[in-house]
C-alpha atoms as a PDB file:
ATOM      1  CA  UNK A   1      13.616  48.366  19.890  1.00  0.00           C
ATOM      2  CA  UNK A   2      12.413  46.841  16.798  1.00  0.00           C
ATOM      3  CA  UNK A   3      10.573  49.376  14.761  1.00  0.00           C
ATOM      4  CA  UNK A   4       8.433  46.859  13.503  1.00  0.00           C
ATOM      5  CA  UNK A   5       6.731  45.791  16.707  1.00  0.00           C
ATOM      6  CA  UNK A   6       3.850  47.902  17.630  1.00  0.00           C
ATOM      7  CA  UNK A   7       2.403  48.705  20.818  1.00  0.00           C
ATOM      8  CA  UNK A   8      -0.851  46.408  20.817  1.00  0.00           C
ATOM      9  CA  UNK A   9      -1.946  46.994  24.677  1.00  0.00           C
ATOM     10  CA  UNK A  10      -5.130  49.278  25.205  1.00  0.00           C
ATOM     11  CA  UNK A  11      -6.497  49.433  21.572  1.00  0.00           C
ATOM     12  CA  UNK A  12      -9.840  49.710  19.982  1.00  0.00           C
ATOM     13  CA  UNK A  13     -10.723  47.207  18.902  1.00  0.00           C
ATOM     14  CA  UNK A  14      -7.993  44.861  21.140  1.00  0.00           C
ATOM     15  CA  UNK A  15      -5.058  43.717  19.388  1.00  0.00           C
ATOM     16  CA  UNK A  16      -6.097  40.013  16.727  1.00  0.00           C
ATOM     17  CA  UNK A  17      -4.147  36.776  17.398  1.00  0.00           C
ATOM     18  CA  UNK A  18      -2.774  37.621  13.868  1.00  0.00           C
ATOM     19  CA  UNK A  19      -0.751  40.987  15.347  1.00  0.00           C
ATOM     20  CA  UNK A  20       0.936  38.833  18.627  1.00  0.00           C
ATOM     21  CA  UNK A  21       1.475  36.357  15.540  1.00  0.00           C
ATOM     22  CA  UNK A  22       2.996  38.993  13.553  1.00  0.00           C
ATOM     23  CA  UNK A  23       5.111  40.954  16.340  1.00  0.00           C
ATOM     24  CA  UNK A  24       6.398  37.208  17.663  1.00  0.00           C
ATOM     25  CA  UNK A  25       7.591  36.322  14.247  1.00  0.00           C
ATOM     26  CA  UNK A  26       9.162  39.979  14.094  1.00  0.00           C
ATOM     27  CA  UNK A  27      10.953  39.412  17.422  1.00  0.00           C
ATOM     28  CA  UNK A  28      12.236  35.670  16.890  1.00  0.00           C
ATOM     29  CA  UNK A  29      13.424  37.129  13.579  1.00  0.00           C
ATOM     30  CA  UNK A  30      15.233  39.858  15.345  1.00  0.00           C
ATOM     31  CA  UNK A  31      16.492  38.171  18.421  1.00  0.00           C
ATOM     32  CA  UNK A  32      17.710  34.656  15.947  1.00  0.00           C
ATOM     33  CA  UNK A  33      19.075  37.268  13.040  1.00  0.00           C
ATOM     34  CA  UNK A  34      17.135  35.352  10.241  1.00  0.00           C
ATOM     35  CA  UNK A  35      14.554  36.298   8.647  1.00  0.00           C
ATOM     36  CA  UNK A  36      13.734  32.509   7.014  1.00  0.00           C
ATOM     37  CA  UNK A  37      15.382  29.361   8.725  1.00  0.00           C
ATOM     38  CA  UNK A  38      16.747  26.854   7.440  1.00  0.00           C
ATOM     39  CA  UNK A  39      15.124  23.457   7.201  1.00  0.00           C
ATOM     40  CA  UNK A  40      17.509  22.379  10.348  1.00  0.00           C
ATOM     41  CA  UNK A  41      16.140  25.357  12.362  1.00  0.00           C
ATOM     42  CA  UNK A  42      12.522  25.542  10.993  1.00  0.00           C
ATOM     43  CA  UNK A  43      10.605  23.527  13.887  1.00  0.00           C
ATOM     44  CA  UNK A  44      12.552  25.558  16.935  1.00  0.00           C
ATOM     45  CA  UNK A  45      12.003  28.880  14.811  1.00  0.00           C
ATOM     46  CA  UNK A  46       7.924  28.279  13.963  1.00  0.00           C
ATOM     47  CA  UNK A  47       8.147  26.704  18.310  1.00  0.00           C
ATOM     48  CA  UNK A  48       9.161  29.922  19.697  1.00  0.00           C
ATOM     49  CA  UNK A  49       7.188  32.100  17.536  1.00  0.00           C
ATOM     50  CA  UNK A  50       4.115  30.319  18.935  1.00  0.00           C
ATOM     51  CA  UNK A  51       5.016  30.144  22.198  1.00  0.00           C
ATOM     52  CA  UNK A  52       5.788  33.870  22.392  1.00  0.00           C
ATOM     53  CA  UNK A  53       2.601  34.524  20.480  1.00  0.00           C
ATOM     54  CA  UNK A  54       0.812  32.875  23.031  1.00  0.00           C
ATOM     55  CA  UNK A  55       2.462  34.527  25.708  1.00  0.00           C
ATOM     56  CA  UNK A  56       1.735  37.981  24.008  1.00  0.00           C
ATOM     57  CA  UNK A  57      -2.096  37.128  23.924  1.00  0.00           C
ATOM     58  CA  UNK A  58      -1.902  36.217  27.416  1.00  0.00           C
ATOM     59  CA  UNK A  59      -0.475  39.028  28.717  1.00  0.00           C
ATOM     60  CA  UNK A  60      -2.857  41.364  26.561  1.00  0.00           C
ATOM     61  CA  UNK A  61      -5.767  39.416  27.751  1.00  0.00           C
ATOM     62  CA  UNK A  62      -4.281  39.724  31.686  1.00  0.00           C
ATOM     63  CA  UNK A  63      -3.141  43.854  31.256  1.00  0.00           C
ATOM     64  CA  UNK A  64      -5.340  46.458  32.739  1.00  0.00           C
ATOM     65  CA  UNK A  65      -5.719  50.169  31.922  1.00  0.00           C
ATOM     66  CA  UNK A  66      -7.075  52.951  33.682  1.00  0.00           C
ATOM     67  CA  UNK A  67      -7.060  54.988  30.454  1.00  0.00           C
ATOM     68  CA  UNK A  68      -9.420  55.036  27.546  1.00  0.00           C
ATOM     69  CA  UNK A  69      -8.064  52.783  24.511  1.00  0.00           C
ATOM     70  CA  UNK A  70      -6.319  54.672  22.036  1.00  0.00           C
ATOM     71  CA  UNK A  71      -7.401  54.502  18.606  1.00  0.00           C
ATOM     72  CA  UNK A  72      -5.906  52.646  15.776  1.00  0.00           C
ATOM     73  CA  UNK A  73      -5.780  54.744  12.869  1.00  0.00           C
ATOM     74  CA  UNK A  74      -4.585  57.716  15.014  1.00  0.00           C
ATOM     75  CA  UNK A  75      -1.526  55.781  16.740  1.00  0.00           C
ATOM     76  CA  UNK A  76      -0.629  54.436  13.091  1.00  0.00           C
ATOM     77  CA  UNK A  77      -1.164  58.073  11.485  1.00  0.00           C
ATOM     78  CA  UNK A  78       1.336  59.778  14.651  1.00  0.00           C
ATOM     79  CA  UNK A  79       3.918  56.765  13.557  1.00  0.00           C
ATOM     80  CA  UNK A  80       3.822  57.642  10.252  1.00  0.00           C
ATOM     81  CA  UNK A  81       4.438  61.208  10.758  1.00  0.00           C
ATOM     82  CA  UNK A  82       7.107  60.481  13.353  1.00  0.00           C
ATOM     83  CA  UNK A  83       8.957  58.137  10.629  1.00  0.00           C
ATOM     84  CA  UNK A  84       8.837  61.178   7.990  1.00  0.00           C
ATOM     85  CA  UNK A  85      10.312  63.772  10.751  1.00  0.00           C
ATOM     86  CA  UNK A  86      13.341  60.415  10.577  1.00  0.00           C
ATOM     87  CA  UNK A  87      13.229  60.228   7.127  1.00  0.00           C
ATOM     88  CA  UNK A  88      13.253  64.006   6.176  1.00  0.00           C
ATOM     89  CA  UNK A  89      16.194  64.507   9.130  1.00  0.00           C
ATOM     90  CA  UNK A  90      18.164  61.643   7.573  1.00  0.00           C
ATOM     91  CA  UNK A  91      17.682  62.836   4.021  1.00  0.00           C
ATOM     92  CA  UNK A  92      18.414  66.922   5.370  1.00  0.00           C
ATOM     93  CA  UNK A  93      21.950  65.205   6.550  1.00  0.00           C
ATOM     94  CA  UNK A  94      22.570  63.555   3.898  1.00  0.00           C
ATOM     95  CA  UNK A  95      22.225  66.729   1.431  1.00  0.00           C
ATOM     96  CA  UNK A  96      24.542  68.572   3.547  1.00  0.00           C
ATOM     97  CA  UNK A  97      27.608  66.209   3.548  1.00  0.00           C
ATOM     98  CA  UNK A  98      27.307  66.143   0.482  1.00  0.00           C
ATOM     99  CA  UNK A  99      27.152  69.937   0.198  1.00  0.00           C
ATOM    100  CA  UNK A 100      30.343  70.096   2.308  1.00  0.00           C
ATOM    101  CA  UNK A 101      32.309  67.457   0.891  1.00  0.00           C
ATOM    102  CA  UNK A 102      31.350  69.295  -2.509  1.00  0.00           C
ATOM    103  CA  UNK A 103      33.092  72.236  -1.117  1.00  0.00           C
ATOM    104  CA  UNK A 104      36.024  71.068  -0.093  1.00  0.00           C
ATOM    105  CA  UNK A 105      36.976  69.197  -3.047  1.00  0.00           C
END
């Protein structure tokens, strides 16, 4: 999945028209592998990202939950230390094939 796209379902305060707008245009981006169209493919591109940010409200609005809604900041902070842990694994890799390809030149 798109690392971009959040979960917006069972937040406080509920997901803004501007996030389903922002996670459609990140999924018509993804899905059409451009991340501008061209002038041919503008009106199809700006189509489906409003009709699948329409859909998203729709099925926010229409989604129940028998949990309490998470909050925001603490969803974004566990994210952000969940892309470090990436980060600091890619960049721990990275050092040691370097180390070994150092040692066996």
């Amino acid at each position: 999945m798109c690392r971009n796209i959040v979960p917006l379902h069972n937040f406080d305060p509920a997901a803004t028209d501007a996030e389903c707008h922002d996670a459609a245009l990140q999924y018509v981006r993804k899905i059409s592998g451009m991340t501008k169209p061209s002038r041919a493919n503008q009106e199809a591109f700006d189509l489906a990202v409003e009709q699948i940010a329409a859909a998203t409200r729709r099925l926010l609005d229409d989604l129940v939950s028998a949990v309490p809604p998470k909050d925001r900041d603490e969803e974004a902070e566990k994210r952000r230390a969940r892309s470090a842990d990436r980060y600091e694994a890619l960049r721990e890799f990275q050092e040691r094939k370097k180390a070994e390809r150092a040692a066996a030149s």
